[in-house]
C-alpha atoms as a PDB file:
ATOM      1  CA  UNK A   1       0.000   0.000   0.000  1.00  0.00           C
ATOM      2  CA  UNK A   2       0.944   3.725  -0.188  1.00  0.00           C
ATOM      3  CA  UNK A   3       0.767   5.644   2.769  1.00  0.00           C
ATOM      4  CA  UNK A   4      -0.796   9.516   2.122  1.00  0.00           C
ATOM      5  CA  UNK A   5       0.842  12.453   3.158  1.00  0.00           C
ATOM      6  CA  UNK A   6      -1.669  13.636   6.585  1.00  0.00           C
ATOM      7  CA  UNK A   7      -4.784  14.912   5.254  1.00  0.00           C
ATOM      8  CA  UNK A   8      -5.440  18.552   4.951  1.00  0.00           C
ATOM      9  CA  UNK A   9      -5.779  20.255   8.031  1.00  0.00           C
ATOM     10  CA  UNK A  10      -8.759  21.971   7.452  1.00  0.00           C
ATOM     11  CA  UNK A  11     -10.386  18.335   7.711  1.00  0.00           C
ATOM     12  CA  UNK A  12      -9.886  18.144  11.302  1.00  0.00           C
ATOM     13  CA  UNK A  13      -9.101  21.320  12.918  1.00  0.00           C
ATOM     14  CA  UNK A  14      -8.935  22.278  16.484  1.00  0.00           C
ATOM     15  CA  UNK A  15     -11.496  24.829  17.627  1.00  0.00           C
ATOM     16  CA  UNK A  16     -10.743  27.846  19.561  1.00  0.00           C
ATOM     17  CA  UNK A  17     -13.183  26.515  22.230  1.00  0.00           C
ATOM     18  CA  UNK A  18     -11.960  23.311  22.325  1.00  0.00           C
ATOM     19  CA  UNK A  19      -8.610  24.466  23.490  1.00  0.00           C
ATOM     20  CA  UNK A  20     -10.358  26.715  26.062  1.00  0.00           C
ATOM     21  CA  UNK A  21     -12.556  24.733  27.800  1.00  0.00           C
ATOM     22  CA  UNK A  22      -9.984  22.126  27.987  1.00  0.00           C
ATOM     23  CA  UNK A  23      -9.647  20.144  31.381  1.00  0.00           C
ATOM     24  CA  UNK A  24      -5.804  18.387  30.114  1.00  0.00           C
ATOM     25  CA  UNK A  25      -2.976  20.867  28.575  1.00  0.00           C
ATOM     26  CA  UNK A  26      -3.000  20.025  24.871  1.00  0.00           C
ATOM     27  CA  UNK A  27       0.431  19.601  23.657  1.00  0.00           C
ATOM     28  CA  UNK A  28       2.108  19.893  20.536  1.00  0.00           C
ATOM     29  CA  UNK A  29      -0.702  21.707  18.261  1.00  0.00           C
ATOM     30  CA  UNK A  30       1.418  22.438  14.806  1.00  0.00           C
ATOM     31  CA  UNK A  31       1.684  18.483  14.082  1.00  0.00           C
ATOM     32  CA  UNK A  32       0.231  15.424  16.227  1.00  0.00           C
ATOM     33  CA  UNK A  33      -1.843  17.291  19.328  1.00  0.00           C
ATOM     34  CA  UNK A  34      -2.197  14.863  22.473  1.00  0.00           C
ATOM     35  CA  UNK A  35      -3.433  15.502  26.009  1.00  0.00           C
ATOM     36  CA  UNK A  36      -1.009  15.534  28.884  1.00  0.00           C
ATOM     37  CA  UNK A  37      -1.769  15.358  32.671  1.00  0.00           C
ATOM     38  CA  UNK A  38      -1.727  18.189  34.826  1.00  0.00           C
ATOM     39  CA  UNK A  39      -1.660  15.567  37.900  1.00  0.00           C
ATOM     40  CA  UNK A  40       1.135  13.002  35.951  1.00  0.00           C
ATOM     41  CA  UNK A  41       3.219  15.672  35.048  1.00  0.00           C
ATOM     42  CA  UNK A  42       5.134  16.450  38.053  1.00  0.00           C
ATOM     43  CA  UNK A  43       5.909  12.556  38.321  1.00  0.00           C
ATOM     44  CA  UNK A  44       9.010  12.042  36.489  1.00  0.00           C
ATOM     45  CA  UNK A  45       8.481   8.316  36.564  1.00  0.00           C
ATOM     46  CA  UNK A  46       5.489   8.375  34.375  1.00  0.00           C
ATOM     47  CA  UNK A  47       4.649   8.616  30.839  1.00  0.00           C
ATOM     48  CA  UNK A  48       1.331   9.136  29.850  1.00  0.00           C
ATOM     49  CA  UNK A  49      -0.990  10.710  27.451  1.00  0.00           C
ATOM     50  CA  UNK A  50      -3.549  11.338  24.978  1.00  0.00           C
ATOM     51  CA  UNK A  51      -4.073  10.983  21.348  1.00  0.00           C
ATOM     52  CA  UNK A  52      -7.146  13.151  19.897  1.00  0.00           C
ATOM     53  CA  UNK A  53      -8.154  11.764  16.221  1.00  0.00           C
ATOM     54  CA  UNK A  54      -5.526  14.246  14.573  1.00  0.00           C
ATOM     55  CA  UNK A  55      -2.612  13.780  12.653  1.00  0.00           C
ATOM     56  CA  UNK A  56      -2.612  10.645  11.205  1.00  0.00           C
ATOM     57  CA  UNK A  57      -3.154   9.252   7.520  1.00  0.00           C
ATOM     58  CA  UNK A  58      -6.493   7.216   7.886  1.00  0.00           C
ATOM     59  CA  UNK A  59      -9.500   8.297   4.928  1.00  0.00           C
ATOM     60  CA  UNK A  60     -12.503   8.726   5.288  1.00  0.00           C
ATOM     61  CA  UNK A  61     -14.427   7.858   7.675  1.00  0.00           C
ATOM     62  CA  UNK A  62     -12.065   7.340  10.251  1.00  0.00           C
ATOM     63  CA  UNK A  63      -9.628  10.183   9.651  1.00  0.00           C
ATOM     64  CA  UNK A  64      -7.250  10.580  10.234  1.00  0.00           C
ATOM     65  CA  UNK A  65      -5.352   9.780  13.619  1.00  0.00           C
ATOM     66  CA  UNK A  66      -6.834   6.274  14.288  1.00  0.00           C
ATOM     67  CA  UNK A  67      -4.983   4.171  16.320  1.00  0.00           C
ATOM     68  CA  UNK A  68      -7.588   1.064  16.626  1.00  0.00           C
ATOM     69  CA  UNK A  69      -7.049  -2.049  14.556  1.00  0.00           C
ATOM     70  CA  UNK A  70      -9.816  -3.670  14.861  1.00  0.00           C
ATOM     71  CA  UNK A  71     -12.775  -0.875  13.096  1.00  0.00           C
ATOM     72  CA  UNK A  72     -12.349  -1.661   9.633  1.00  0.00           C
ATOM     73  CA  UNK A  73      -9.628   0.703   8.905  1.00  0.00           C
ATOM     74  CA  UNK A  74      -6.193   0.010   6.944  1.00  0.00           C
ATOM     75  CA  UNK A  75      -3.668  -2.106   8.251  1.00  0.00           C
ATOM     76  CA  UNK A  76      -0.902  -0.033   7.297  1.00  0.00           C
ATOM     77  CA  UNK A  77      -2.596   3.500   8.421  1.00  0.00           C
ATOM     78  CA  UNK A  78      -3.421   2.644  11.883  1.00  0.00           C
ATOM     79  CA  UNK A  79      -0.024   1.407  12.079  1.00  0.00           C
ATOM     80  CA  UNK A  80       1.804   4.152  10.776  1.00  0.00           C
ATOM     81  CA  UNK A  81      -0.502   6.492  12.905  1.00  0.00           C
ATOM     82  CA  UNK A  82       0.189   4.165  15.879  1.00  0.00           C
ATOM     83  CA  UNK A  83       4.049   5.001  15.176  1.00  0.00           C
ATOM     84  CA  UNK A  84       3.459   8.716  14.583  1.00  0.00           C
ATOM     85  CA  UNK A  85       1.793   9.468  18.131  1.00  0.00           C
ATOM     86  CA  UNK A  86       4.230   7.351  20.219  1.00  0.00           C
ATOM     87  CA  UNK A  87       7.161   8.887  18.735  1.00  0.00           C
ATOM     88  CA  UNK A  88       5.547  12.456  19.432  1.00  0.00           C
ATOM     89  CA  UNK A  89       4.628  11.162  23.037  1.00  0.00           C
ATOM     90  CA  UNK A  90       7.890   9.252  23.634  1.00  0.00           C
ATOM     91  CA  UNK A  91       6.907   5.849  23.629  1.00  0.00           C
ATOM     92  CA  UNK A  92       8.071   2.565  22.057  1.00  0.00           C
ATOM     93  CA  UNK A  93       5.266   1.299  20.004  1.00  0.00           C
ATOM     94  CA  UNK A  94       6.956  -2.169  20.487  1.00  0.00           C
ATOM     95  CA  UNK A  95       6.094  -2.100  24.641  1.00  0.00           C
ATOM     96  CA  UNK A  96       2.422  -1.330  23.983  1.00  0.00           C
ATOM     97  CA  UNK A  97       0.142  -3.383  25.812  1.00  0.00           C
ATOM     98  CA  UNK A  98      -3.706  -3.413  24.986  1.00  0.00           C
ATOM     99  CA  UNK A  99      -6.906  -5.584  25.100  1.00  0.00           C
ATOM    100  CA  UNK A 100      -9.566  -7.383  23.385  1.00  0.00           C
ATOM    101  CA  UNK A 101     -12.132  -4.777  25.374  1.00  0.00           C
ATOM    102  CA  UNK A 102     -15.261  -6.564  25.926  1.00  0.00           C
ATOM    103  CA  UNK A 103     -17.400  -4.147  28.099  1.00  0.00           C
ATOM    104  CA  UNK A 104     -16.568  -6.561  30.717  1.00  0.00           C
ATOM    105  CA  UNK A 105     -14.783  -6.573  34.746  1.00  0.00           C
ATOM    106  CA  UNK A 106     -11.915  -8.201  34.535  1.00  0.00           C
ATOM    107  CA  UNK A 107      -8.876  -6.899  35.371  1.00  0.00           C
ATOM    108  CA  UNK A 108      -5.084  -8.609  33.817  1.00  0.00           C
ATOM    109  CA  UNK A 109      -1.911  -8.535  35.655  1.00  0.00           C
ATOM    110  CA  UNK A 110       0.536  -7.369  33.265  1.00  0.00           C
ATOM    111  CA  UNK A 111       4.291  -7.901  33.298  1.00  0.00           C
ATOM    112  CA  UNK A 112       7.261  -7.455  30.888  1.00  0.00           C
ATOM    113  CA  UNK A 113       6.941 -10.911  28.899  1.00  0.00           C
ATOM    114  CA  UNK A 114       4.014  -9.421  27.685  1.00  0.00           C
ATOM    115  CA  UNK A 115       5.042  -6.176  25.882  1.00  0.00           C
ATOM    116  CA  UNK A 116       4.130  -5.827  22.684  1.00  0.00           C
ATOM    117  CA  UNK A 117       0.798  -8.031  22.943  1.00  0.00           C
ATOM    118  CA  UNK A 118      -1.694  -5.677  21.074  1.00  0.00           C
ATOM    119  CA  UNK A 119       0.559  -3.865  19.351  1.00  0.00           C
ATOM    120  CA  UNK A 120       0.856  -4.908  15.551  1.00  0.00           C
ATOM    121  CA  UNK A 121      -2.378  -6.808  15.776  1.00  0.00           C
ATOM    122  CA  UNK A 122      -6.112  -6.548  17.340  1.00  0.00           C
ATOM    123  CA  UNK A 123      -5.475 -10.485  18.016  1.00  0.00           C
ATOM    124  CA  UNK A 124      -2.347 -10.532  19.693  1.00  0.00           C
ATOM    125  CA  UNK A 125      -4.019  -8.339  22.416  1.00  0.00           C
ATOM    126  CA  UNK A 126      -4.817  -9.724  26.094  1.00  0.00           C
ATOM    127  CA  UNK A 127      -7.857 -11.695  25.797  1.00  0.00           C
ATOM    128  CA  UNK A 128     -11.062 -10.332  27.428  1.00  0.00           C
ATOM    129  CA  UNK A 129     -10.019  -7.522  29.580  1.00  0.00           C
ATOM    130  CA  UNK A 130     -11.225  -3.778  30.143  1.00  0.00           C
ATOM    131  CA  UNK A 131      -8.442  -3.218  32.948  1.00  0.00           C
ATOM    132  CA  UNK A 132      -4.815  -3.829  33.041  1.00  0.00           C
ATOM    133  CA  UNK A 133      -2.037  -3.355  35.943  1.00  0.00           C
ATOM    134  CA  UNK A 134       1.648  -3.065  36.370  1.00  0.00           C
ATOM    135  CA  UNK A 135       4.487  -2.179  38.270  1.00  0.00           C
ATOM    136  CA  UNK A 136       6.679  -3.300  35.159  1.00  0.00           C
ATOM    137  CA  UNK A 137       8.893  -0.842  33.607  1.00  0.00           C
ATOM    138  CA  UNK A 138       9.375  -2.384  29.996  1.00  0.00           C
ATOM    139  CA  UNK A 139       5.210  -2.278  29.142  1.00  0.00           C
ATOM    140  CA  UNK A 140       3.036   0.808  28.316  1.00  0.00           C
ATOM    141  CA  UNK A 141      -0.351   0.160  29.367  1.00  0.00           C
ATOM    142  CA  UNK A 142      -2.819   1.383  26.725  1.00  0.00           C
ATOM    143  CA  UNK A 143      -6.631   1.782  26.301  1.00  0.00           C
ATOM    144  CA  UNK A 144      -8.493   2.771  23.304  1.00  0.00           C
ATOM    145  CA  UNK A 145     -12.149   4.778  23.409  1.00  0.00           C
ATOM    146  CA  UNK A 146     -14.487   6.768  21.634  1.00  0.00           C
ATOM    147  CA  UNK A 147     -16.923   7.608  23.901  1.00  0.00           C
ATOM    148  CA  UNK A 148     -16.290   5.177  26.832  1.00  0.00           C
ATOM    149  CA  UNK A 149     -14.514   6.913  29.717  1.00  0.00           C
ATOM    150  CA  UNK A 150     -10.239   6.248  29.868  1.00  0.00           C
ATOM    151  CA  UNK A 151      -9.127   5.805  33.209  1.00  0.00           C
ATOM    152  CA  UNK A 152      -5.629   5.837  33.854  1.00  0.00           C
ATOM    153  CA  UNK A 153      -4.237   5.139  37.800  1.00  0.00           C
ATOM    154  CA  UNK A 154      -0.896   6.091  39.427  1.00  0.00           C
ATOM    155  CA  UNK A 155       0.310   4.806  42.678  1.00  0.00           C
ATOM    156  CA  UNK A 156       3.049   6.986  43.062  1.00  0.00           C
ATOM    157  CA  UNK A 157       4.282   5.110  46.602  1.00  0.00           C
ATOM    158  CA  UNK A 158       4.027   1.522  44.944  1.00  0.00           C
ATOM    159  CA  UNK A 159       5.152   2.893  41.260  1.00  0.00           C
ATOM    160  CA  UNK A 160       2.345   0.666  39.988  1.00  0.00           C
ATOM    161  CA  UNK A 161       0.022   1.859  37.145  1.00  0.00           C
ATOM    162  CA  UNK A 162      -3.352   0.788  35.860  1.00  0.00           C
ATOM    163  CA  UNK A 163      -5.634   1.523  33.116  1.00  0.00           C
ATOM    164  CA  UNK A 164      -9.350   0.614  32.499  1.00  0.00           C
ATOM    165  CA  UNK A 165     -12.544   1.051  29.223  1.00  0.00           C
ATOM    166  CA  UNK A 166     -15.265   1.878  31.174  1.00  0.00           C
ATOM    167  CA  UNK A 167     -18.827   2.305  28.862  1.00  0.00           C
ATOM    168  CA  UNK A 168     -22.047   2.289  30.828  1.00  0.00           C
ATOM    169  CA  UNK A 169     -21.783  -2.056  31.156  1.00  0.00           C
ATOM    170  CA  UNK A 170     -18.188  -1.544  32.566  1.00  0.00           C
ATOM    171  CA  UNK A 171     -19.554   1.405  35.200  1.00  0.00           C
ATOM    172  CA  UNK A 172     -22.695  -1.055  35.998  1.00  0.00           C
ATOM    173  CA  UNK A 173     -20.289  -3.437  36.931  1.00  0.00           C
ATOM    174  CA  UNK A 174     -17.687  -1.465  38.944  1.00  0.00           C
ATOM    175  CA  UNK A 175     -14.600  -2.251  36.406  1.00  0.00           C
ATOM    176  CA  UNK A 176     -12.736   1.502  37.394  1.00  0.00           C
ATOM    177  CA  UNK A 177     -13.142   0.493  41.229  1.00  0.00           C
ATOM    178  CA  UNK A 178     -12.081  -3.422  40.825  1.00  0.00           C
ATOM    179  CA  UNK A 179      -8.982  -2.104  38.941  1.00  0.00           C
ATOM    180  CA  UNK A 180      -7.590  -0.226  41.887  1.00  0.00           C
ATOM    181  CA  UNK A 181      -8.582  -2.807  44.012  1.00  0.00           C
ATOM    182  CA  UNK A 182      -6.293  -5.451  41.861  1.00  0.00           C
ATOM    183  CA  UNK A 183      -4.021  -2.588  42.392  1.00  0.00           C
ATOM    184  CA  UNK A 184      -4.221  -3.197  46.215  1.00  0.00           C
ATOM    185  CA  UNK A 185      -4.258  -6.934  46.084  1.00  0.00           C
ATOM    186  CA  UNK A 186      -1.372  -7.350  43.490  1.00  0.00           C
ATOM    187  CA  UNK A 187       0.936  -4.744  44.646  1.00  0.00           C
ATOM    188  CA  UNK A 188      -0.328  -3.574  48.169  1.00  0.00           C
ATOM    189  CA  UNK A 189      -1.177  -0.342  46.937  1.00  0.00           C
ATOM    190  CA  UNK A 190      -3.508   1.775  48.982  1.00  0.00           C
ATOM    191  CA  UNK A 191      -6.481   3.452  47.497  1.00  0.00           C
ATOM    192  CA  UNK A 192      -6.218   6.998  49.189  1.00  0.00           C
ATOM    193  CA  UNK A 193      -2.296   7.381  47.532  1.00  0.00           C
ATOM    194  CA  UNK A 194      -3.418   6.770  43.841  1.00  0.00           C
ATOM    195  CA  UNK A 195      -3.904   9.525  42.003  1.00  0.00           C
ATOM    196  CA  UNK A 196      -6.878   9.065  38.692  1.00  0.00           C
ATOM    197  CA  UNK A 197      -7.412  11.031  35.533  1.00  0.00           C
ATOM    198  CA  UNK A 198     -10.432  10.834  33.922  1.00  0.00           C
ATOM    199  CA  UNK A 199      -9.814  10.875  30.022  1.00  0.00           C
ATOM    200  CA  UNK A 200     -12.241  12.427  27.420  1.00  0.00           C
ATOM    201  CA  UNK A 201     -15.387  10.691  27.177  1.00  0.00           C
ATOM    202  CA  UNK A 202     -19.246  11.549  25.993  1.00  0.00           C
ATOM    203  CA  UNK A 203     -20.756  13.814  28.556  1.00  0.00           C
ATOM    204  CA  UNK A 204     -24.591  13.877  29.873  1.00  0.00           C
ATOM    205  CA  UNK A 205     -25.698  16.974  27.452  1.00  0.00           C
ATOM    206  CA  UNK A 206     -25.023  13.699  24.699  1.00  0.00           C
ATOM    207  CA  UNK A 207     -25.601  10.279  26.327  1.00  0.00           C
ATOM    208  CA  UNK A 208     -28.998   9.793  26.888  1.00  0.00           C
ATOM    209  CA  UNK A 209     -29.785   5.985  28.000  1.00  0.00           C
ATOM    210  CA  UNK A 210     -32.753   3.523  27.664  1.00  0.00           C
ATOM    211  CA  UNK A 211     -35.053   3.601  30.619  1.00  0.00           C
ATOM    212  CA  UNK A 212     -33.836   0.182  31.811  1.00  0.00           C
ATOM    213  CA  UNK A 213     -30.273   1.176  31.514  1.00  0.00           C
ATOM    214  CA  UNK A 214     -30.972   4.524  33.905  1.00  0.00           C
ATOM    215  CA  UNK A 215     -32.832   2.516  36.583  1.00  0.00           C
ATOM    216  CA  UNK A 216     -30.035   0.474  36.585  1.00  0.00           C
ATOM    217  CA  UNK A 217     -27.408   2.855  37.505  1.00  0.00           C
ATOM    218  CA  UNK A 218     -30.746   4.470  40.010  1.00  0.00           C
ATOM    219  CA  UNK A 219     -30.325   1.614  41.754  1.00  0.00           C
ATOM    220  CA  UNK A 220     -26.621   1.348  41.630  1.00  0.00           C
ATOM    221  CA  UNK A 221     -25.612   4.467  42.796  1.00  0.00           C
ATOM    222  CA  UNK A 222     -28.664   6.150  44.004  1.00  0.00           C
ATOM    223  CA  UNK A 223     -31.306   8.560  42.646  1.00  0.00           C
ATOM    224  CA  UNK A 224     -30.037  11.490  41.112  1.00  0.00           C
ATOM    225  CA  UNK A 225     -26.317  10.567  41.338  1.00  0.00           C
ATOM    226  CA  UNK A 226     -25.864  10.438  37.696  1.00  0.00           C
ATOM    227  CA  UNK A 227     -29.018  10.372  35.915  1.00  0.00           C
ATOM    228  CA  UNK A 228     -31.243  13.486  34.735  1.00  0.00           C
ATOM    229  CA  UNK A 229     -33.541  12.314  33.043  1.00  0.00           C
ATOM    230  CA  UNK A 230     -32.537   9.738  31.185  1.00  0.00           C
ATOM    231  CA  UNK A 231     -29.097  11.315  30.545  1.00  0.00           C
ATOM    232  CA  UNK A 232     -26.056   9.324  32.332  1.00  0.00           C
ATOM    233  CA  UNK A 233     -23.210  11.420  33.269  1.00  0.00           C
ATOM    234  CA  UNK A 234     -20.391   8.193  32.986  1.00  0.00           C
ATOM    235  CA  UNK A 235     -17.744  10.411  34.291  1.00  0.00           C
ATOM    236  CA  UNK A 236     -19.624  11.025  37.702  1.00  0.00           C
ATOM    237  CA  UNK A 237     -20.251   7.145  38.080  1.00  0.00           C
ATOM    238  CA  UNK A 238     -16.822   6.424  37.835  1.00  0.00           C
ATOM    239  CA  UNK A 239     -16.027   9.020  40.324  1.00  0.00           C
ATOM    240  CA  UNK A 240     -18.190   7.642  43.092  1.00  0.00           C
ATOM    241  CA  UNK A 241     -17.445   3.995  42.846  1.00  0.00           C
ATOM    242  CA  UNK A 242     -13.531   5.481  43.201  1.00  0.00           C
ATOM    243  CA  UNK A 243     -14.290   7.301  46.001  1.00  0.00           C
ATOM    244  CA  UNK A 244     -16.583   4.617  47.269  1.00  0.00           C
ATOM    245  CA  UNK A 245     -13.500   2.431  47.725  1.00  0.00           C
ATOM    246  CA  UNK A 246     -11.707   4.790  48.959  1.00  0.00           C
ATOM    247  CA  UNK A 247      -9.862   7.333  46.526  1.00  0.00           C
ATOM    248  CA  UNK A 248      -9.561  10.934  47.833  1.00  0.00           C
ATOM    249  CA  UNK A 249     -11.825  12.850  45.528  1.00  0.00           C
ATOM    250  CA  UNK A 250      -8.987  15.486  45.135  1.00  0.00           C
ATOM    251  CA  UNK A 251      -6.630  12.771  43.647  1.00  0.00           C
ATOM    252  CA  UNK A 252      -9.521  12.704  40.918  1.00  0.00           C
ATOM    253  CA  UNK A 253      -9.621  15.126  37.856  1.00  0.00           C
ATOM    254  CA  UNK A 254     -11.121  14.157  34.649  1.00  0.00           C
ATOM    255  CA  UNK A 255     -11.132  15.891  30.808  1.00  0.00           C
ATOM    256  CA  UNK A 256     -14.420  17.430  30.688  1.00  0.00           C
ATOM    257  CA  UNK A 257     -15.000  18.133  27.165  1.00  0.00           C
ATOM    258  CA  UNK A 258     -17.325  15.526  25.541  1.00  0.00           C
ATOM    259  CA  UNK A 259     -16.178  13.601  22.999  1.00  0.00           C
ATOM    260  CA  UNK A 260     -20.073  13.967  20.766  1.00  0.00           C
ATOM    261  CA  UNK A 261     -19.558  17.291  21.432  1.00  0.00           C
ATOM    262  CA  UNK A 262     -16.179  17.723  20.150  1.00  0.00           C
ATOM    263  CA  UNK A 263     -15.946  16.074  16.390  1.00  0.00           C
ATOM    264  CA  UNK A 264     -13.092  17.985  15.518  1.00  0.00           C
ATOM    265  CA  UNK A 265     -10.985  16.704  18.090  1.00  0.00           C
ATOM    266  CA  UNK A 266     -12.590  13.314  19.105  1.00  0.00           C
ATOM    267  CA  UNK A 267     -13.748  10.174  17.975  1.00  0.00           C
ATOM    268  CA  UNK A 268     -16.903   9.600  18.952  1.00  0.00           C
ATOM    269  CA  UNK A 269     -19.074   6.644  18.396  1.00  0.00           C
ATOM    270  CA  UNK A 270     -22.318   8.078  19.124  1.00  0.00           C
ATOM    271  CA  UNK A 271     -22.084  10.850  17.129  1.00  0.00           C
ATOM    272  CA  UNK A 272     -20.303   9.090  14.243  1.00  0.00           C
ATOM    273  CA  UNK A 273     -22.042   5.542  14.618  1.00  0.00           C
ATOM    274  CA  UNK A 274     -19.828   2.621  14.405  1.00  0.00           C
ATOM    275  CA  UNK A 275     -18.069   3.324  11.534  1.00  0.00           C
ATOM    276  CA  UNK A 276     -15.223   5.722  13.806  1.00  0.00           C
ATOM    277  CA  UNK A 277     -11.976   5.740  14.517  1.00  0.00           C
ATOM    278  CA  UNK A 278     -10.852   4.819  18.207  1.00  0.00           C
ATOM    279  CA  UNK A 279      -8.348   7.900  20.542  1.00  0.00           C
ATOM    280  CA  UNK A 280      -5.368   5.922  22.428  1.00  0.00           C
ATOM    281  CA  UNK A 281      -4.952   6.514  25.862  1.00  0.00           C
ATOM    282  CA  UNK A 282      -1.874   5.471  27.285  1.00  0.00           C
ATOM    283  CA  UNK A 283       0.407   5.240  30.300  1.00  0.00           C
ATOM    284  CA  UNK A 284       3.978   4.011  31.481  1.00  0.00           C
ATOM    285  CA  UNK A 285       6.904   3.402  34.129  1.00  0.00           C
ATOM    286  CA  UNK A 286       9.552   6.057  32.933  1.00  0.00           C
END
């Protein structure tokens, strides 16, 4: 195949209000943007950020920074895009780590024999998992979304590091908090040293649920937690099965923008319908 030059940049521009109402610090805006993390920054034993869905070489419809094999896009283009943002971000696309994301709760152990699983190939990924965990140096720990809520976990004390998908089936069944707990079993973290950042997700002005789906999280997490009629905020029932468990809520910041909102800078599977590219968020043991 032959790669494109990027596509024009008037495809996929930033706004001037994206940038502004910005939660993260968006980095790098003449070339490959990415979000970095006010709260990871100051760590200088952690690696982590963002992609948003520009930059890359993927057509139509999932250009152009699309870093997800497994959507229907072009081998080659996902890969070369895949190369482009962890060069920019300072990552070795050879220690990626990612999973088959099901939607599901359980949460893999990861360790340095498994670097690279996920990273060539949507079937070399870990089998099954929405949540991964690690106190090994050699792997970045990686998550892909487009409208599901990126959580990525540091335990600055341990130097252990977690990631977790979490869609409205993941936040039913407590996936974000069962990932920090692994965190305590595995590596004796404790829940009020980890610091969380919420990545971009779809926000409650765009996600409105089925009837069955809201009484669900009613029940879960209480009446008007994080349903307004009919609308689930995601972001705010991640945040209360964290702090549920534990987690100070100040150790908690999120991205607020919403990714349906937000075409020109995010993927976004509800607006876009399944047809879409996927945004990589990704973390690692400097």
């Amino acid at each position: 195949m032959s790669l494109p030059a990027s596509l024009p940049a008037s495809v996929c521009r930033l706004r001037k209000a994206e940038i502004r109402d910005s939660q993260s610090k968006i980095q790098n805006l003449d070339s490959i943007p990415y979000l970095s993390i006010p709260a990871f920054q100051e760590m200088r034993f952690v690696t982590s950020a963002i992609s948003t869905r520009i930059g890359g070489i993927s057509q139509y419809p999932y250009r152009t920074l699309n870093l997800a094999y497994h959507v229907g896009d072009v081998h080659e283009a996902v890969a070369e895009n895949r190369r482009r943002f962890c060069d920019i971000v300072g990552v070795d696309v050879n220690s990626l780590v990612l999973a088959q994301q099901t939607h599901g709760d359980r949460v893999a152990v990861i360790d340095e024999s498994q670097a690279g699983c996920g990273a060539h190939r949507h079937e070399d990924a870990i089998p099954d998992s929405d949540a991964m965990i690690t106190r090994s140096q050699p792997v970045a720990l990686a998550v892909l979304t487009a409208d599901c809520v990126p959580m990525l976990v540091v335990d600055p004390v341990r130097r252990a590091i977690g990631v977790a998908h979490v869609g409205w089936r993941g936040a039913l069944r407590m996936i974000a908090a069962k990932a920090v707990l692994k965190m305590r079993d595995t590596f004796g973290s404790v829940q009020s040293d980890c610091l969380v950042f919420l990545g971009p997700s779809i926000g409650p002005c765009c996600y409105e649920v089925r009837a069955n789906v809201a009484s669900q999280f009613q029940h879960k997490f209480g009446p008007g937690t994080c349903i307004l009629e009919n609308r689930l905020d995601l972001r705010r029932a991640v945040e209360m099965q964290l702090i549920d468990i534990g987690l100070e809520e100040g150790n908690i910041s999120s991205e607020k923008l919403c990714t349906a909102c937000n075409p020109g800078l995010f993927y976004s599977y509800r607006a876009e319908g399944d047809r879409t590219g996927r945004m990589m968020s990704v973390i690692k043991l400097a």
